[in-house]
ModelCIF file with pLDDT and N, C-alpha, C, O atoms, coordinates in Angstrom:
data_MODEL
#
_entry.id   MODEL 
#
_entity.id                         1 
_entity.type                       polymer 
_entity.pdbx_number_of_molecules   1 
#
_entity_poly.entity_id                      1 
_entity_poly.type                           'polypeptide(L)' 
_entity_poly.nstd_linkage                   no 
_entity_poly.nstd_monomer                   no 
_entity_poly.pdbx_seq_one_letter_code       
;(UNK)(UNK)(UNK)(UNK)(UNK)(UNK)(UNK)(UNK)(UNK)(UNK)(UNK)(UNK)(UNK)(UNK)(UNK)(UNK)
(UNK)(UNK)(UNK)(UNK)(UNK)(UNK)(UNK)(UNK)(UNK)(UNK)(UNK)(UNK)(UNK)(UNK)(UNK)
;
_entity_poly.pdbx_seq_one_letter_code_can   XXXXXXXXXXXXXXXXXXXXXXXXXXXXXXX 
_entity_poly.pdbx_strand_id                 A 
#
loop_
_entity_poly_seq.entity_id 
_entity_poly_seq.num 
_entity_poly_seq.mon_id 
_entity_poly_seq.hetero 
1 1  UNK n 
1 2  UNK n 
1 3  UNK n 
1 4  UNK n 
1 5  UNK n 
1 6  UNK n 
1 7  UNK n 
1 8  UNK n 
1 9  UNK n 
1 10 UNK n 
1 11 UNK n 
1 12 UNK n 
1 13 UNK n 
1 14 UNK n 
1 15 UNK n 
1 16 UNK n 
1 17 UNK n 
1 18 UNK n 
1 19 UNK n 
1 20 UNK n 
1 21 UNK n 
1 22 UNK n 
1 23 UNK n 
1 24 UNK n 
1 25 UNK n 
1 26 UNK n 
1 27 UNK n 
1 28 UNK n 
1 29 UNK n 
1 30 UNK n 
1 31 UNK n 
#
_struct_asym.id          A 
_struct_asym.entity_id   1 
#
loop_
_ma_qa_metric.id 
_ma_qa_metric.mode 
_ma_qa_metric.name 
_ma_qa_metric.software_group_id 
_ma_qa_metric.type 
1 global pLDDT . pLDDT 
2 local  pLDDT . pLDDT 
#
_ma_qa_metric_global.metric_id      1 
_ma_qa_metric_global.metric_value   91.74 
_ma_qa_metric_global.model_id       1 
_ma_qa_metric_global.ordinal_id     1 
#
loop_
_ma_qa_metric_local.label_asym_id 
_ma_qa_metric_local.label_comp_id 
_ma_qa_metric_local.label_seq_id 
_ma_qa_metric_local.metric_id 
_ma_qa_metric_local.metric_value 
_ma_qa_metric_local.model_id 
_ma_qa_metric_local.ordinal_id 
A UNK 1  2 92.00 1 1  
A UNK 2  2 91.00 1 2  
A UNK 3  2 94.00 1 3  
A UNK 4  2 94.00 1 4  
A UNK 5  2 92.00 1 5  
A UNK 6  2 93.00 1 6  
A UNK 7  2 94.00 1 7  
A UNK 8  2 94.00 1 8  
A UNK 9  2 94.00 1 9  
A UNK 10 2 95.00 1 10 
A UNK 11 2 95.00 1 11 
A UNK 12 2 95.00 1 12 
A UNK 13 2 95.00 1 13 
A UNK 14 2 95.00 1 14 
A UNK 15 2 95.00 1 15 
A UNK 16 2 95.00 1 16 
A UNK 17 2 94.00 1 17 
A UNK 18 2 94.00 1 18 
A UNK 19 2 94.00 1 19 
A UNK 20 2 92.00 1 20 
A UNK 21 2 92.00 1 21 
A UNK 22 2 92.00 1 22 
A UNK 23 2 91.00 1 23 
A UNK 24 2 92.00 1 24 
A UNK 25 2 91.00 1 25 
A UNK 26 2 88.00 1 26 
A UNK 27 2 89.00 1 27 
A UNK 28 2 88.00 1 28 
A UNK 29 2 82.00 1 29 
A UNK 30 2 80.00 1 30 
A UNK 31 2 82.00 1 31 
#
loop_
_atom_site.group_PDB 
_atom_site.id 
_atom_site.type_symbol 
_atom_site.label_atom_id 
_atom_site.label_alt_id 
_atom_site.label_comp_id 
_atom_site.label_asym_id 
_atom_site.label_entity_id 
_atom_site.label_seq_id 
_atom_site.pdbx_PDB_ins_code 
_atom_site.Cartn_x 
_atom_site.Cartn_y 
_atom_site.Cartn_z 
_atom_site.occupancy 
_atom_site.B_iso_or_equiv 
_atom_site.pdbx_formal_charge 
_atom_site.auth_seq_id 
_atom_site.auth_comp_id 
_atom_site.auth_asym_id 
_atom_site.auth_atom_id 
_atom_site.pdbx_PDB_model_num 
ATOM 1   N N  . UNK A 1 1  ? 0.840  -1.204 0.000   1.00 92.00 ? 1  UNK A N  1 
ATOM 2   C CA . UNK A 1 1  ? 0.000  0.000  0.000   1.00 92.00 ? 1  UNK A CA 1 
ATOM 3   C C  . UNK A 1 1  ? 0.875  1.253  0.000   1.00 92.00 ? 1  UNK A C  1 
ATOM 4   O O  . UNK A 1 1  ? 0.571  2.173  -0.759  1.00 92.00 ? 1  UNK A O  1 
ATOM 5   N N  . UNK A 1 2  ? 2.055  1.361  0.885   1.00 91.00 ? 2  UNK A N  1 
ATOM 6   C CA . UNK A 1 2  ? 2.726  2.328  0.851   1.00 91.00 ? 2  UNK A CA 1 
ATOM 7   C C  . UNK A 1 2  ? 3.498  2.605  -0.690  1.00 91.00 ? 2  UNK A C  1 
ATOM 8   O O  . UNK A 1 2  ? 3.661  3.706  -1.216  1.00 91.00 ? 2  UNK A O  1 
ATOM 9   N N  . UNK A 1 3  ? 3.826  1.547  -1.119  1.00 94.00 ? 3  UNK A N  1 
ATOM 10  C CA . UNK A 1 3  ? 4.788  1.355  -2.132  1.00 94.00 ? 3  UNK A CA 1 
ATOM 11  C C  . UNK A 1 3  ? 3.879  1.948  -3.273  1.00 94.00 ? 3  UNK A C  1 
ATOM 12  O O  . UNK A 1 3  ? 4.495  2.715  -4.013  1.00 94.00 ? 3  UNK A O  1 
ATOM 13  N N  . UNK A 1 4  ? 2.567  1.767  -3.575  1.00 94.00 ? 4  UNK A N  1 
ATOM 14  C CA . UNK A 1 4  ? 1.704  2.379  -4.329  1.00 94.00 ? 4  UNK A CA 1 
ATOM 15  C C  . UNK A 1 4  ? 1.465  4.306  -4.094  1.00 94.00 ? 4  UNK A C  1 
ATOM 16  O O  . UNK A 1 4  ? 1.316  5.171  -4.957  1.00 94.00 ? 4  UNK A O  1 
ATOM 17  N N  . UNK A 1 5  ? 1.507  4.415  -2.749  1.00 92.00 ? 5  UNK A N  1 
ATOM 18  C CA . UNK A 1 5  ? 1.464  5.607  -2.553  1.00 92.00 ? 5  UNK A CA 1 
ATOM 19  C C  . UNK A 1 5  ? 3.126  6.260  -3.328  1.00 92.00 ? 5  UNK A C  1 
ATOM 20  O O  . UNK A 1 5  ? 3.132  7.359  -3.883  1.00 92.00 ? 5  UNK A O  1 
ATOM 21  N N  . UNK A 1 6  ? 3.927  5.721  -3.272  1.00 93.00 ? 6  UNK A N  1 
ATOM 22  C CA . UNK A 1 6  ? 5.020  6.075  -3.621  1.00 93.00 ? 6  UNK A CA 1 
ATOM 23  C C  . UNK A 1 6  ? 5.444  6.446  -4.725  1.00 93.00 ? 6  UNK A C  1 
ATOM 24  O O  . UNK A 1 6  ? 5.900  7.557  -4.994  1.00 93.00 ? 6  UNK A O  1 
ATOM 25  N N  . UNK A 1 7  ? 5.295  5.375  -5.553  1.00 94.00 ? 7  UNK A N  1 
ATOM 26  C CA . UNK A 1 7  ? 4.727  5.138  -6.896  1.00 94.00 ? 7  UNK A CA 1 
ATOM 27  C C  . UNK A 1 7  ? 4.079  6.226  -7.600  1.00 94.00 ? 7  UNK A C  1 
ATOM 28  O O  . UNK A 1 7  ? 4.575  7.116  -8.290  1.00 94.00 ? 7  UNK A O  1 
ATOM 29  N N  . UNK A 1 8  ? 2.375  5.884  -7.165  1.00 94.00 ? 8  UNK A N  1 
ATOM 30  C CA . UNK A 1 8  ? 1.910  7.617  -7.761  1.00 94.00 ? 8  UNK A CA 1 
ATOM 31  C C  . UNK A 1 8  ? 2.102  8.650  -7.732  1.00 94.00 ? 8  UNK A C  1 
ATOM 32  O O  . UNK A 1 8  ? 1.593  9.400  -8.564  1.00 94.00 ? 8  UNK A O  1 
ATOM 33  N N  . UNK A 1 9  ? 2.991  9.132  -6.667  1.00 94.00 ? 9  UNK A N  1 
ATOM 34  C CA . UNK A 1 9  ? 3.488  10.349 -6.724  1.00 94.00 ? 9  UNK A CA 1 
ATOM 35  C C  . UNK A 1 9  ? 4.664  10.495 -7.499  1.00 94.00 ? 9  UNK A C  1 
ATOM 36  O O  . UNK A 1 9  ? 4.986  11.486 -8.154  1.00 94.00 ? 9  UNK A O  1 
ATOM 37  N N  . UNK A 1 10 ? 5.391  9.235  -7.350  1.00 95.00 ? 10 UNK A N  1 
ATOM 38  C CA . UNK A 1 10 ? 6.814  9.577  -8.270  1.00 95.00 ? 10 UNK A CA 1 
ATOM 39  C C  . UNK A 1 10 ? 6.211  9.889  -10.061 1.00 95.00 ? 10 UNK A C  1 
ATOM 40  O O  . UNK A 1 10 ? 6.455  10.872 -10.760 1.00 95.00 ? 10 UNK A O  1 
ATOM 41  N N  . UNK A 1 11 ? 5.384  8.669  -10.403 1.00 95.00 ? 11 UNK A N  1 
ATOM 42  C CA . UNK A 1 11 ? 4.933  8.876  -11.563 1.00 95.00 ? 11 UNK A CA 1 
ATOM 43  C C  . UNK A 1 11 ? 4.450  10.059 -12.026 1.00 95.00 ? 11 UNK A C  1 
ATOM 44  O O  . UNK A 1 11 ? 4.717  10.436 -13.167 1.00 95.00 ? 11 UNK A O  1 
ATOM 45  N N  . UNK A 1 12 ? 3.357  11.080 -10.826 1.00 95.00 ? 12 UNK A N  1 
ATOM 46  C CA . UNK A 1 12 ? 2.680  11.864 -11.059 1.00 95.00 ? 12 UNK A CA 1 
ATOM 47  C C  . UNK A 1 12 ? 3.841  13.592 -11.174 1.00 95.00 ? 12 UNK A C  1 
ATOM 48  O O  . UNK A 1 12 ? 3.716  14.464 -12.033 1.00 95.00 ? 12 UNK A O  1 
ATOM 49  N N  . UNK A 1 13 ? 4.635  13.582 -10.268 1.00 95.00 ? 13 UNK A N  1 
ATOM 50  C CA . UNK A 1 13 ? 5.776  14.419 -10.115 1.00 95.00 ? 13 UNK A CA 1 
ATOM 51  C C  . UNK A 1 13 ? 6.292  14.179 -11.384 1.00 95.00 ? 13 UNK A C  1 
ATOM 52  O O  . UNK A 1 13 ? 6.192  15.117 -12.174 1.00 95.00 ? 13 UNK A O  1 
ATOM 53  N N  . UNK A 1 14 ? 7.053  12.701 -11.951 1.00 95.00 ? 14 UNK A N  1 
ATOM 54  C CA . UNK A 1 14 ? 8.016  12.720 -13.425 1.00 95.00 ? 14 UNK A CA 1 
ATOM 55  C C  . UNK A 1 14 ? 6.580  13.329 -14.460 1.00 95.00 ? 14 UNK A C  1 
ATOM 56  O O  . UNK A 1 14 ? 6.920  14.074 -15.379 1.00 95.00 ? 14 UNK A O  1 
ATOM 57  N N  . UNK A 1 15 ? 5.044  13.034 -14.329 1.00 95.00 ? 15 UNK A N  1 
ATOM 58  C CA . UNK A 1 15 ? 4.928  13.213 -15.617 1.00 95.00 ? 15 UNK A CA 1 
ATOM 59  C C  . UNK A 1 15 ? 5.159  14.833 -15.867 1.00 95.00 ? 15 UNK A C  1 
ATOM 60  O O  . UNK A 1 15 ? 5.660  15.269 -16.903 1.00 95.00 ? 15 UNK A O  1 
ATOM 61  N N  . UNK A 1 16 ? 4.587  15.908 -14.432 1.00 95.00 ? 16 UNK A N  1 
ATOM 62  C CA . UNK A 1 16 ? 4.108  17.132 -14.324 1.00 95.00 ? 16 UNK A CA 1 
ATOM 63  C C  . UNK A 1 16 ? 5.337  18.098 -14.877 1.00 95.00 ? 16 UNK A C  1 
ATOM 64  O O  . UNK A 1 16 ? 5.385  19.127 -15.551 1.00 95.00 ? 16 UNK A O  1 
ATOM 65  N N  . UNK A 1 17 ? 6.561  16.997 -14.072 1.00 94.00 ? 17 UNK A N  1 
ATOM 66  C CA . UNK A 1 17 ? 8.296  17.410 -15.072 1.00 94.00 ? 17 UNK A CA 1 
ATOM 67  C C  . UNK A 1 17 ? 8.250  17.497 -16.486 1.00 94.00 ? 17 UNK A C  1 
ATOM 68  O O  . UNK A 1 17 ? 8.743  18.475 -17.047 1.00 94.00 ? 17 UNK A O  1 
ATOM 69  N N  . UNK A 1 18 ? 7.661  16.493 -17.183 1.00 94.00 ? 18 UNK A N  1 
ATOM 70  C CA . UNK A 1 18 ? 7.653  16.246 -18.188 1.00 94.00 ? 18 UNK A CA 1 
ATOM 71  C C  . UNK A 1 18 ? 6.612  17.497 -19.219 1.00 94.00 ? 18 UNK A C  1 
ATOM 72  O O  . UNK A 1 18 ? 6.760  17.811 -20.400 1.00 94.00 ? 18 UNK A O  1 
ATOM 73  N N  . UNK A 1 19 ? 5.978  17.795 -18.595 1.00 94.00 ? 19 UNK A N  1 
ATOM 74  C CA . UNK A 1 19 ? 5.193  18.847 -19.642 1.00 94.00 ? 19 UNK A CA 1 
ATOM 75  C C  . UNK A 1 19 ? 6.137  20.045 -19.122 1.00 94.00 ? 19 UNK A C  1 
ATOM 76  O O  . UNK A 1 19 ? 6.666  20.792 -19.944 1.00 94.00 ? 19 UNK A O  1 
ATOM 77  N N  . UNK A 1 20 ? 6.324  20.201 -17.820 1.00 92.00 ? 20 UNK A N  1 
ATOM 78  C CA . UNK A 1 20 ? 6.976  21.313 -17.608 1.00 92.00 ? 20 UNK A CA 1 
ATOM 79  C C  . UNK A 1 20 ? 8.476  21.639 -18.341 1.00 92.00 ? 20 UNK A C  1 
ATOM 80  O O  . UNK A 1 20 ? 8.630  22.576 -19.124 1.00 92.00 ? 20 UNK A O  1 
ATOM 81  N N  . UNK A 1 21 ? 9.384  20.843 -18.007 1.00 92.00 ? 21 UNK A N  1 
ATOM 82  C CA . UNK A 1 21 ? 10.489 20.604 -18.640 1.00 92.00 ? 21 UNK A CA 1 
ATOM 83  C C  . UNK A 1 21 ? 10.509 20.505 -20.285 1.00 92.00 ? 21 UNK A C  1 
ATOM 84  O O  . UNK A 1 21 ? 11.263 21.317 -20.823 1.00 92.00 ? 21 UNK A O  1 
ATOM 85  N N  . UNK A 1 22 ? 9.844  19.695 -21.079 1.00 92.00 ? 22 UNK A N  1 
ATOM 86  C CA . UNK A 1 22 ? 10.144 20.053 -22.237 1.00 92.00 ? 22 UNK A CA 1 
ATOM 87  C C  . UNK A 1 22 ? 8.829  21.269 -22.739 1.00 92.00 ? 22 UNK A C  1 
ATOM 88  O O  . UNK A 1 22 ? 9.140  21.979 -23.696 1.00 92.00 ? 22 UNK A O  1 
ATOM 89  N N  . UNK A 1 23 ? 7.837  21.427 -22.300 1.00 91.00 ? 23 UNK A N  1 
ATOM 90  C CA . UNK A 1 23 ? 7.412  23.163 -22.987 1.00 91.00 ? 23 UNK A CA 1 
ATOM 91  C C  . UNK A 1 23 ? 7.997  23.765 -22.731 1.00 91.00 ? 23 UNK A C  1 
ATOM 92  O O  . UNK A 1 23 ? 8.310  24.443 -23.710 1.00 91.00 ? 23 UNK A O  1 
ATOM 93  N N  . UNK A 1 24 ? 8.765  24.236 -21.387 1.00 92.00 ? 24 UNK A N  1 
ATOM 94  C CA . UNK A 1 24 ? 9.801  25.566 -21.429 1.00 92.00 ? 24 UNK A CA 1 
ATOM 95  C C  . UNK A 1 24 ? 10.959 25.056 -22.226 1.00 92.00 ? 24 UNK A C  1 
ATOM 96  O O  . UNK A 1 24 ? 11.691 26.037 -22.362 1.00 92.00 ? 24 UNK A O  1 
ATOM 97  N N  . UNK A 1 25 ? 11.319 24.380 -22.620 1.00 91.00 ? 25 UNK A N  1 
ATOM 98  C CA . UNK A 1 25 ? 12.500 23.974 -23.400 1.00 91.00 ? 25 UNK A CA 1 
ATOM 99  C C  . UNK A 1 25 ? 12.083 24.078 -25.170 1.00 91.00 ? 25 UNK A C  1 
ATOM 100 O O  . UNK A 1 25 ? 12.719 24.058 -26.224 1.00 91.00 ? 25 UNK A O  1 
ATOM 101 N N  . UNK A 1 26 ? 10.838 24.179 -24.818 1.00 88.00 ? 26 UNK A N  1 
ATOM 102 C CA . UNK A 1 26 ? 10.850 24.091 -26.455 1.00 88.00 ? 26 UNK A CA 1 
ATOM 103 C C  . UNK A 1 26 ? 10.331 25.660 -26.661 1.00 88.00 ? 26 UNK A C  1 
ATOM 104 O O  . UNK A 1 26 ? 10.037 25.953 -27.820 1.00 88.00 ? 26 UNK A O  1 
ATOM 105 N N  . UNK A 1 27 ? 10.205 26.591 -25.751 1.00 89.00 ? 27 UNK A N  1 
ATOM 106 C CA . UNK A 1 27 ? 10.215 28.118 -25.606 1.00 89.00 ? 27 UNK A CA 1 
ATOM 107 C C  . UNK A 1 27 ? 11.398 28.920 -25.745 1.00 89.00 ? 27 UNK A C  1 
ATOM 108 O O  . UNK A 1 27 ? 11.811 29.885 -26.387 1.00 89.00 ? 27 UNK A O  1 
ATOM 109 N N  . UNK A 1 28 ? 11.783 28.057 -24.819 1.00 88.00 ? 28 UNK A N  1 
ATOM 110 C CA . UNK A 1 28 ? 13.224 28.830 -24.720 1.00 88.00 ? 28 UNK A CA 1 
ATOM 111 C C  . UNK A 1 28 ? 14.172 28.572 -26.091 1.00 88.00 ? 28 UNK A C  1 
ATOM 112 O O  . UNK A 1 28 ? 15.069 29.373 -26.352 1.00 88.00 ? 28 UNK A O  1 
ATOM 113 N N  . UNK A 1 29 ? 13.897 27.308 -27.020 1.00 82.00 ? 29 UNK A N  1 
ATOM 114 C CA . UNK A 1 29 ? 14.727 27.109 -28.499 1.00 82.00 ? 29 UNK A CA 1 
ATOM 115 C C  . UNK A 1 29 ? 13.818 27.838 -29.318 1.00 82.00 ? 29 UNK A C  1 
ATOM 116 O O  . UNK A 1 29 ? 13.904 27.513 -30.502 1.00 82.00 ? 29 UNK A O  1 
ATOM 117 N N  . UNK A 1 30 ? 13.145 28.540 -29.118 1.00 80.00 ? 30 UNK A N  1 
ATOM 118 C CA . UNK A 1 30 ? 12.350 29.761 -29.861 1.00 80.00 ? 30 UNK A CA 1 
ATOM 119 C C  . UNK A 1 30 ? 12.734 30.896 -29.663 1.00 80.00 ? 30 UNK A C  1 
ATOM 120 O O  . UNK A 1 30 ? 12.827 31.652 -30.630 1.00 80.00 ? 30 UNK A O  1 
ATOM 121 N N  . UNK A 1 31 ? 13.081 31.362 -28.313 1.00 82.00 ? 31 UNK A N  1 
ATOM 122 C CA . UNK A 1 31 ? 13.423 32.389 -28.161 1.00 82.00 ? 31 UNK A CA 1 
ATOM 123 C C  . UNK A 1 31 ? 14.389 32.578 -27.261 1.00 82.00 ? 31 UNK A C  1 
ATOM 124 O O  . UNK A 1 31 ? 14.818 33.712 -27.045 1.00 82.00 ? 31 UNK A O  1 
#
């Protein structure tokens, strides 16, 4: 149960990285 709690957050944190990290990256090779 814990290990699930763990889990979704890691997943949920990498995906929120993931829009965050590459849209400003693909802003910033624009401008």
């Amino acid at each position: 149960a814990s290990w699930w709690v763990t889990v979704r957050i890691t997943a949920t944190a990498l995906a929120l990285a993931c829009v965050g990290g590459v849209g400003l990256a693909t802003l910033f090779s624009l401008s």
